[in-house]
Protein backbone atom coordinates (compact mmCIF):
# COMPACT_ATOMS: atom_id res chain seq x y z
CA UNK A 1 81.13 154.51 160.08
CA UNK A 2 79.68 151.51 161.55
CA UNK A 3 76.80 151.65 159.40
CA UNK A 4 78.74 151.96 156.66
CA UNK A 5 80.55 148.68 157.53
CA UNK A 6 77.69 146.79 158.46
CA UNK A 7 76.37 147.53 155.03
CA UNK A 8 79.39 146.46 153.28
CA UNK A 9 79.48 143.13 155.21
CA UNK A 10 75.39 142.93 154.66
CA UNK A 11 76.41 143.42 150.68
CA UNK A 12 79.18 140.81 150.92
CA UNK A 13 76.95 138.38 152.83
CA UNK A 14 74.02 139.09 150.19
CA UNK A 15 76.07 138.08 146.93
CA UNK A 16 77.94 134.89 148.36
CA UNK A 17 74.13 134.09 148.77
CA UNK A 18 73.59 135.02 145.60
CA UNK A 19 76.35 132.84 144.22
CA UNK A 20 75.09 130.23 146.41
CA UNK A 21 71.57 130.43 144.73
CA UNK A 22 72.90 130.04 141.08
CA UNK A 23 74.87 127.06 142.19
CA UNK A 24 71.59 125.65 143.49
CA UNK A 25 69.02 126.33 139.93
CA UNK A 26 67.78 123.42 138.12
CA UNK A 27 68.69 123.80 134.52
CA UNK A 28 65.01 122.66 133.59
CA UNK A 29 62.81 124.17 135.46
CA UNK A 30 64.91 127.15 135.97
CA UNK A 31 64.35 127.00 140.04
CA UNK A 32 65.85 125.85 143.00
CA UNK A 33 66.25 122.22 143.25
CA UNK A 34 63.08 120.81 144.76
CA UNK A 35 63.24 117.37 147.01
CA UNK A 36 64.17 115.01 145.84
CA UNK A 37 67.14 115.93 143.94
CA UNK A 38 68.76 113.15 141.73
CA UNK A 39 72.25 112.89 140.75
CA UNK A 40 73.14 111.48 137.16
CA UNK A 41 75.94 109.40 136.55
CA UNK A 42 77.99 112.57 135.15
CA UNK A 43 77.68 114.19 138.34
CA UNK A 44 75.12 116.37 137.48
CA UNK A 45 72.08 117.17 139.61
CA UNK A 46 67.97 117.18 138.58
CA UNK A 47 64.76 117.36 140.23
CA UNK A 48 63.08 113.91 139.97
CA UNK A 49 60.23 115.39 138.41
CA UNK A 50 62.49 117.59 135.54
CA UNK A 51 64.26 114.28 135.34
CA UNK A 52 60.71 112.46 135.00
CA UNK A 53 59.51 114.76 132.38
CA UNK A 54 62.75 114.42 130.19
CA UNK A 55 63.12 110.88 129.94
CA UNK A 56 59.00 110.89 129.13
CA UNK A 57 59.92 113.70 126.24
CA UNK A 58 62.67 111.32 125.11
CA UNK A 59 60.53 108.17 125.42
CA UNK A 60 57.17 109.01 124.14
CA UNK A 61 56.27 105.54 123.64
CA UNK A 62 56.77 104.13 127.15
CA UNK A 63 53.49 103.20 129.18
CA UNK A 64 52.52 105.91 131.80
CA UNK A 65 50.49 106.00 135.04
CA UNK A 66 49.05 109.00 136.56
CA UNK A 67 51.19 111.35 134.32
CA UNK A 68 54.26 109.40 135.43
CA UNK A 69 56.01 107.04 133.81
CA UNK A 70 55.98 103.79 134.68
CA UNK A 71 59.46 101.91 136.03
CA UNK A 72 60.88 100.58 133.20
CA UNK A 73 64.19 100.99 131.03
CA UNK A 74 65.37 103.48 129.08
CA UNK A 75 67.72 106.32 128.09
CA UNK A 76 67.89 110.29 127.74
CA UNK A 77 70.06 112.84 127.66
CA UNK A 78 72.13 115.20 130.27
CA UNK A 79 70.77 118.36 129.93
CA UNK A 80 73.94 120.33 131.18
CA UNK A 81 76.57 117.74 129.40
CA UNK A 82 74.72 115.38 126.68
CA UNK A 83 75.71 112.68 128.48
CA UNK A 84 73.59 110.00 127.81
CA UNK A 85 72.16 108.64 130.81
CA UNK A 86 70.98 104.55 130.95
CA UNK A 87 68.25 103.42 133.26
CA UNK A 88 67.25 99.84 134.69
CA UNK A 89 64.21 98.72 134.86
CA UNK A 90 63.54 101.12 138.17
CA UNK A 91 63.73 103.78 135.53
CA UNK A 92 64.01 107.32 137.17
CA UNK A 93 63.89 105.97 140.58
CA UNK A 94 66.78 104.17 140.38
CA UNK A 95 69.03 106.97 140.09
CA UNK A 96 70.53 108.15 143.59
CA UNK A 97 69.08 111.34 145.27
CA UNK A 98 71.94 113.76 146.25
CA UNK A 99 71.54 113.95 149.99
CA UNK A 100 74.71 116.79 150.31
CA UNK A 101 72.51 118.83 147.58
CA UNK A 102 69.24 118.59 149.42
CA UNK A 103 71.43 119.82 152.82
CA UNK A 104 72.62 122.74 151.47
CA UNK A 105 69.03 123.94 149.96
CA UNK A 106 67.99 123.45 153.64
CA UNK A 107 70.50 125.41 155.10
CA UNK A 108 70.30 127.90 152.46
CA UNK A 109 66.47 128.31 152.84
CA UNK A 110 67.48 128.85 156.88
CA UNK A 111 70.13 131.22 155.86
CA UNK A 112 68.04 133.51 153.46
CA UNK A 113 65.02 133.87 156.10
CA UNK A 114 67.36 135.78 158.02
CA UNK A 115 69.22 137.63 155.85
CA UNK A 116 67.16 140.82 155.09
CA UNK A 117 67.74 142.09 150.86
CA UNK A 118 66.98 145.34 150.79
CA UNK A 119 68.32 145.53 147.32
CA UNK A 120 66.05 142.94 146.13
CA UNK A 121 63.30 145.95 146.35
CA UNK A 122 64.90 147.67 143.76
CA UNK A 123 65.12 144.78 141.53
CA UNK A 124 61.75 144.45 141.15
CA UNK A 125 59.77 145.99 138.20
CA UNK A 126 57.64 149.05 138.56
CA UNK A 127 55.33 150.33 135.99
CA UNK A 128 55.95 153.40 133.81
CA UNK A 129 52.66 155.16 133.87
CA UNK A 130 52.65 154.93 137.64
CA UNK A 131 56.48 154.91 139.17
CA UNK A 132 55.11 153.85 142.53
CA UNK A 133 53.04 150.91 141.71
CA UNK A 134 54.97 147.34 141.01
CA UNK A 135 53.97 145.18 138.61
CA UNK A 136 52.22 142.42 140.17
CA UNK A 137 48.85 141.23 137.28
CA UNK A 138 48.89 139.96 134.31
CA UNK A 139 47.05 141.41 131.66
CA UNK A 140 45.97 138.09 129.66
CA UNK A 141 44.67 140.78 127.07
CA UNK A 142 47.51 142.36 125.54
CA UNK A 143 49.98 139.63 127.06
CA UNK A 144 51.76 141.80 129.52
CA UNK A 145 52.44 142.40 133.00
CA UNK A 146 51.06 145.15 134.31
CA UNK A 147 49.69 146.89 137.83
CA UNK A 148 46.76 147.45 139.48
CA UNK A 149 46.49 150.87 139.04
CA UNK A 150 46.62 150.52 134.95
CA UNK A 151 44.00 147.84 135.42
CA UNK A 152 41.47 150.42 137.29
CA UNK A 153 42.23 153.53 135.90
CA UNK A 154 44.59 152.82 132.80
CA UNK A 155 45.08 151.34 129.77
CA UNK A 156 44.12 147.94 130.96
CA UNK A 157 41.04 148.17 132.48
CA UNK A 158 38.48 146.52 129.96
CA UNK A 159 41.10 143.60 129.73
CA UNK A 160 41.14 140.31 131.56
CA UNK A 161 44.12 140.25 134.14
CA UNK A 162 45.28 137.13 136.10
CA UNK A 163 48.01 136.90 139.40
CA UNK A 164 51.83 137.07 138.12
CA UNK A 165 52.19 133.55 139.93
CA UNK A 166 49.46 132.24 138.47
CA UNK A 167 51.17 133.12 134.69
CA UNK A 168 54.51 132.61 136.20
CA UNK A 169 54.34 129.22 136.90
CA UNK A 170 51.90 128.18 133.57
CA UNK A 171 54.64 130.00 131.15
CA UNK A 172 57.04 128.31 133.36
CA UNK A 173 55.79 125.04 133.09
CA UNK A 174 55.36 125.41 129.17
CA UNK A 175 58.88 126.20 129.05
CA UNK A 176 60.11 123.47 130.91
CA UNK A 177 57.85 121.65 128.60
CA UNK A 178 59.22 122.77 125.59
CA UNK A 179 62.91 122.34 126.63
CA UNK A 180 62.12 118.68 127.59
CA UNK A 181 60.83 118.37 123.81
CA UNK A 182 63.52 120.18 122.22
CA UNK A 183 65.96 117.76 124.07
CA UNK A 184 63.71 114.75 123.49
CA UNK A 185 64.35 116.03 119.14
CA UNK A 186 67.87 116.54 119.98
CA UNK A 187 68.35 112.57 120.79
CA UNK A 188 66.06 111.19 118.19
CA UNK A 189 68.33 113.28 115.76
CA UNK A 190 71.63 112.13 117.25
CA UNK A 191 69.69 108.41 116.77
CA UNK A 192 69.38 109.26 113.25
CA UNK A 193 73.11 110.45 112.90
CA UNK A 194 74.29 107.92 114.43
CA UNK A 195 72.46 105.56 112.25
CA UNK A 196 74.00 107.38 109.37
CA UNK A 197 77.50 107.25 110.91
CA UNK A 198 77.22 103.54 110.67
CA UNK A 199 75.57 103.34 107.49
CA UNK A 200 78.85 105.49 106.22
CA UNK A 201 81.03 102.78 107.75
CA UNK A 202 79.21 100.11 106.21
CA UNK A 203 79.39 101.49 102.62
CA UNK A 204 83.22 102.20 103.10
CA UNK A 205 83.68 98.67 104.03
CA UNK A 206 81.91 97.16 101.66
CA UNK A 207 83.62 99.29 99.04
CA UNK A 208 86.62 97.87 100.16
CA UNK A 209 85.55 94.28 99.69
CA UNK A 210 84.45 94.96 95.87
CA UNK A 211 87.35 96.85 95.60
CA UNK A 212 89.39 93.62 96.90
CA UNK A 213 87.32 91.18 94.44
CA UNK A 214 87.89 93.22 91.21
CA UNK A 215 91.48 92.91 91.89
CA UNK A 216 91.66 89.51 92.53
CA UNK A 217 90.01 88.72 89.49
CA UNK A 218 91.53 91.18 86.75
CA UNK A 219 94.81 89.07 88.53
CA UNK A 220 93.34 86.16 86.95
CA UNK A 221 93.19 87.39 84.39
CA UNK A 222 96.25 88.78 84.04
CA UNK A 223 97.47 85.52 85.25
CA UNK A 224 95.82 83.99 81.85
CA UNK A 225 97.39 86.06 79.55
CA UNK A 226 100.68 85.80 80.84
CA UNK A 227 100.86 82.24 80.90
CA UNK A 228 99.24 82.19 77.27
CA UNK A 229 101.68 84.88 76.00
CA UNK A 230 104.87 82.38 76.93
CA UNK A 231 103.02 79.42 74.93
CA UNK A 232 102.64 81.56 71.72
CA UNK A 233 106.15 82.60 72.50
CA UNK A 234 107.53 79.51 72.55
CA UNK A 235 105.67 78.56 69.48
CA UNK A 236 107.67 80.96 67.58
CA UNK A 237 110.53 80.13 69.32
CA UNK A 238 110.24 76.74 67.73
CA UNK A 239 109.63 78.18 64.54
CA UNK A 240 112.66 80.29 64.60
CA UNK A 241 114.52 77.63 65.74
CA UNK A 242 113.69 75.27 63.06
CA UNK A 243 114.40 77.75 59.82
CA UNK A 244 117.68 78.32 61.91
CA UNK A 245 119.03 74.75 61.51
CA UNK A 246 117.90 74.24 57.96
CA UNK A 247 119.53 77.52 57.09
CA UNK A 248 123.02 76.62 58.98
CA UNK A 249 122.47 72.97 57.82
CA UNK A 250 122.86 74.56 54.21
CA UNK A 251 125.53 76.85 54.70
CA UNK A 252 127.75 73.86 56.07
CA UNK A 253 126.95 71.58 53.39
CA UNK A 254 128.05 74.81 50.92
CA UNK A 255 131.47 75.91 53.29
CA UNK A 256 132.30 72.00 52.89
CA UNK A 257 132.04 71.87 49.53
CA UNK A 258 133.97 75.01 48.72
CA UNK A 259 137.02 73.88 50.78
CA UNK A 260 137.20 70.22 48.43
CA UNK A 261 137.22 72.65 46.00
CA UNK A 262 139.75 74.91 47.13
CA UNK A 263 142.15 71.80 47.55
CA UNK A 264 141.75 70.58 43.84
CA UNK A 265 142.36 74.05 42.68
CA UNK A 266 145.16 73.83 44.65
CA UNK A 267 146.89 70.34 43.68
CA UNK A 268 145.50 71.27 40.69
CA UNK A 269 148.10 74.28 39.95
CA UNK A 270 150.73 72.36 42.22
CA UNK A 271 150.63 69.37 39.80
CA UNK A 272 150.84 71.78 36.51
CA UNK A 273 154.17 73.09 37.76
CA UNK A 274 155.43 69.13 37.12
CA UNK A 275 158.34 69.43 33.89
CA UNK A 276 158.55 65.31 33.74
CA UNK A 277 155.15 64.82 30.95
CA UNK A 278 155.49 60.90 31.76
CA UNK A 279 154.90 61.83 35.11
CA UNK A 280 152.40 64.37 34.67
CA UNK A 281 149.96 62.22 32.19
CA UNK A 282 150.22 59.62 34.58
CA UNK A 283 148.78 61.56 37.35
CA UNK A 284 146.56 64.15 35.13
CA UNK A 285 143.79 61.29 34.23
CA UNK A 286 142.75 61.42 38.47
CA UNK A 287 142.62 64.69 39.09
CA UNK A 288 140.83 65.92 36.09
CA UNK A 289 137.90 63.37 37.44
CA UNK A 290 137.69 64.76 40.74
CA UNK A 291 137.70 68.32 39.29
CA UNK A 292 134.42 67.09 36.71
CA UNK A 293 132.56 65.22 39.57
CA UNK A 294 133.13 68.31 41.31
CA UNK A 295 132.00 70.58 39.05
CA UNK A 296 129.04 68.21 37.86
CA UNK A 297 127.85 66.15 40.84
CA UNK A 298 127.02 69.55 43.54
CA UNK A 299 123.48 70.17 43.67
CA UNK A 300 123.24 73.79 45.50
CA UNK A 301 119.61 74.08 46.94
CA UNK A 302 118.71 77.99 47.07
CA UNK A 303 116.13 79.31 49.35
CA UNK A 304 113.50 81.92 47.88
CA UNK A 305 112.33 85.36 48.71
CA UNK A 306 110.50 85.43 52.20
CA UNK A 307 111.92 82.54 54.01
CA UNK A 308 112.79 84.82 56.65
CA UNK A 309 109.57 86.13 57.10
CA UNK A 310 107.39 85.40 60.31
CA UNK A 311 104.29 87.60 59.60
CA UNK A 312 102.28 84.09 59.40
CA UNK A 313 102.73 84.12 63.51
CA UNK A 314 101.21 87.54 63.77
CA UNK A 315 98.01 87.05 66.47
CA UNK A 316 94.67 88.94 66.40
CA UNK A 317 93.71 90.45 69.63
CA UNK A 318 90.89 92.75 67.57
CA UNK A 319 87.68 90.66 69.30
CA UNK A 320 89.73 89.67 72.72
CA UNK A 321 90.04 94.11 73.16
CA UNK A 322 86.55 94.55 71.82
CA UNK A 323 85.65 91.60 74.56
CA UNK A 324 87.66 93.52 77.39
CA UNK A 325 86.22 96.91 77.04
CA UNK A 326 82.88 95.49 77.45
CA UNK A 327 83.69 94.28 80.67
CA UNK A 328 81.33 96.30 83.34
CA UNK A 329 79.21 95.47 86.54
CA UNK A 330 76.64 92.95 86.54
CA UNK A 331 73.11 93.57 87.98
CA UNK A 332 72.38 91.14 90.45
CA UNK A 333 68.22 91.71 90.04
CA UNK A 334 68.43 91.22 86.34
CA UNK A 335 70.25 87.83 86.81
CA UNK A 336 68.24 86.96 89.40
CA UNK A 337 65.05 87.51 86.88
CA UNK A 338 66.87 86.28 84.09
CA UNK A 339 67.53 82.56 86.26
CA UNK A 340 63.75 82.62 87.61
CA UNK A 341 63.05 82.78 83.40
CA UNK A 342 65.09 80.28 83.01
CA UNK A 343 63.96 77.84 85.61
CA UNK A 344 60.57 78.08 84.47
CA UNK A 345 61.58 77.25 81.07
CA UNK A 346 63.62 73.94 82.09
CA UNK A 347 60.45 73.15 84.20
CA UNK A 348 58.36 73.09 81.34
CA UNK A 349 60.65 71.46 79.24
CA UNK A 350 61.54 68.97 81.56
CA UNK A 351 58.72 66.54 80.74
CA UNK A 352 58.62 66.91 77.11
CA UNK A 353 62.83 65.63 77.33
CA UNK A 354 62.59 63.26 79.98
CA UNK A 355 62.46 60.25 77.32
CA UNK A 356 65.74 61.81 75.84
CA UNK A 357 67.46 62.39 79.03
CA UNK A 358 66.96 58.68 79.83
CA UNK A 359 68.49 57.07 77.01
CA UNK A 360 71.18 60.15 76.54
CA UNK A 361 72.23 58.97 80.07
CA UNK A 362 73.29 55.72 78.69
CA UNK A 363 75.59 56.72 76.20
CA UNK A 364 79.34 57.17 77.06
CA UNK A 365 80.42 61.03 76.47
CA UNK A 366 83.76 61.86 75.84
CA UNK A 367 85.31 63.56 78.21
CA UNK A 368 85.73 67.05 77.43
CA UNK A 369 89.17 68.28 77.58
CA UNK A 370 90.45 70.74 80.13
CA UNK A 371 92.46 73.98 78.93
CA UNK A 372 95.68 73.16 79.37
CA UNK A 373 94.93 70.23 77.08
CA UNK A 374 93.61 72.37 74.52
CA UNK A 375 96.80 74.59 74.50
CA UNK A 376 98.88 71.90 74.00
CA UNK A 377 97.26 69.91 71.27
CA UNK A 378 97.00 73.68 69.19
CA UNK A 379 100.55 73.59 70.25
CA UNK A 380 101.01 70.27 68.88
CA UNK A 381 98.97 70.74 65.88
CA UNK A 382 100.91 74.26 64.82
CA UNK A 383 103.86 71.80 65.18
CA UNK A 384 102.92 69.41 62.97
CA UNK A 385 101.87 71.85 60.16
CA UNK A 386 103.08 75.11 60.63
CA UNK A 387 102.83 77.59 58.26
CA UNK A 388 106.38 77.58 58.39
CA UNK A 389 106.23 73.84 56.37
CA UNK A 390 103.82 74.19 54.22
CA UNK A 391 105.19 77.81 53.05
CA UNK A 392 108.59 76.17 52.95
CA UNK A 393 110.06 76.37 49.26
CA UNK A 394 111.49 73.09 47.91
CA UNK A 395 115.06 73.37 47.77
CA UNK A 396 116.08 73.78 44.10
CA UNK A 397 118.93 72.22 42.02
CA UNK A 398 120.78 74.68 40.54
């Protein structure tokens, strides 16, 4: 019973050990934390020389001394957390050493001398063709670990063997080697992604600025048309306005000549009705002249076919749409080219018209009118002979 017990707490003791050990592993070198053990700045733990061989797999180009780098600034990678450690110019021996990790892995080193693992014996590997023998060479041969007994009498014995340690800590040390390149990739990639994050940024942003400039200047344009669409507009509002008042100038002149009329029509049959003939010859001379001068002196002007018609302000836009769907993107290299042509040409032409330049600097230029003025003396000008006027008919005498 109280071997039974003592085996149990033996077993317990064994695995918190155990646990202990796996706390205590490198994740480089895949051992226990040698001395000195640094700590990074995420809490994580190294041996200086893992830590060494890192930040020379992610620095390649930094001066060495000895196989050790030489203090100086740089940056690599957590191996446990990506975390991207900084260093100053101390490089890997600035970083702190973990004092409470080296402790333990002193008192755990006590701890396992006296603790006896029997079960440790049956962890280890034996060889199939002899059950009794453990594997403890290395056949260097066929790449395989082997035992003794296969290397005397078995299938290894014309190979070349070496001691397990002696492999053990070469393949471990190639490992270690390997990781520390594999993780020195790993952060020239994320250098490159990164890169390409910010290239991604910068194309987006400058997208938006184009983006921002084509709309700015399609609003100037639309700015331009707008304000030249109300000029024509009010050109044909002029237009319209003058046929307008000739039109109702006319149909006064008629509406005031029809009511004369209507009143000599009307004393007209009012003074017929009159029985006295004394009285009605005396009157009769007056009002048969008004009736002639009105039926002789009214000249009635009549307006022909098509007045009405304001096709003649009808505008164009065929080359302006033509023009517009040409617009596209300009090449900056071709105008660049195109100006360094163009320089060159005004350099050589610049001392056969130097004599010209000199006496065309004397003469007075007129100044050469702006827009606006442009619009309004068109303006002007379709005011002052519109095809309105000149396809105006002459009023006729009827």
């Amino acid at each position: 019973m109280s071997t039974s017990l003592s085996y149990q707490s033996l077993s317990k003791e064994q695995q918190t050990m155990d646990n202990l050990e796996k706390q205590l592993i490198c994740p480089i070198c895949l051992e226990m934390f040698s001395k000195p053990v640094v700590i990074l700045p995420c809490q994580h733990n190294l041996c200086r020389k893992c830590a060494s061989d890192i930040f020379q797999a992610s620095n390649p180009y930094l001066p060495t001394r000895g196989g050790n780098t030489v203090a100086t600034g740089g940056r690599f990678r957590c191996p446990s957390c990506r975390h991207e450690v900084v260093l100053d110019r101390h490089g890997i021996y600035g970083l702190q050493r973990n004092l409470l990790v080296e402790n333990i892995i002193d008192i755990y080193k006590q701890e396992s001398t006296k603790t006896t693992r029997p079960e440790r014996k049956s962890n280890q590997p034996v060889c199939e063709e002899h059950e009794e023998e453990k594997i403890n060479i290395y056949c260097l041969t066929c790449e395989v670990p082997t035992c003794s007994m296969c290397k005397v009498f078995g299938a290894h014995k014309n190979c070349e063997v070496a001691p397990l340690s002696h492999v053990f800590q070469g393949q471990k040390t190639e490992l270690s080697d390997g990781i520390a390149i594999l993780v020195g990739c790993n952060d020239r990639i994320q250098a490159v992604i990164s890169q390409l994050e910010e290239t991604c940024k910068a194309v987006e942003e400058n997208s938006r600025r184009q983006k921002e400039q084509l709309s700015e200047k399609f609003d100037y344009l639309y700015a331009l048309l707008e304000e030249r669409k109300g000029e024509l507009t009010q050109v044909i509002t002029r237009n319209q306005e003058e046929k307008l008042e000739y039109v109702k100038s006319l149909m006064k002149k008629y509406a005031d000549h029809m009511e004369m009329v209507s009143k000599l029509v009307e004393s007209g049959i009012q003074f017929m009705d009159e029985p006295e003939m004394a009285m009605f010859l005396q009157n009769a001379k007056g009002l048969l002249q008004k009736i002639t001068e009105a039926s002789r002196g009214f000249q009635m002007e009549k307006i022909e076919s098509g007045y009405e018609n304001m096709n003649h302000l009808t505008v164009d836009l065929n080359r302006e749409e033509k023009i517009i769907r040409e617009i596209d993107f300009y090449r900056e290299v071709e105008e660049e080219e195109e100006e360094v042509a163009g320089d060159e040409d005004s350099e050589d032409a610049h001392t056969e018209s130097s004599s010209e330049e000199d006496v065309s600097e004397r003469v007075t230029q007129k100044p050469t009118p702006t827009s606006e003025t442009t619009i309004t003396t068109t303006n002007q000008n379709e005011e002052q002979t519109t095809p309105q006027e000149a396809e105006r008919p002459m009023p006729q005498v009827i």
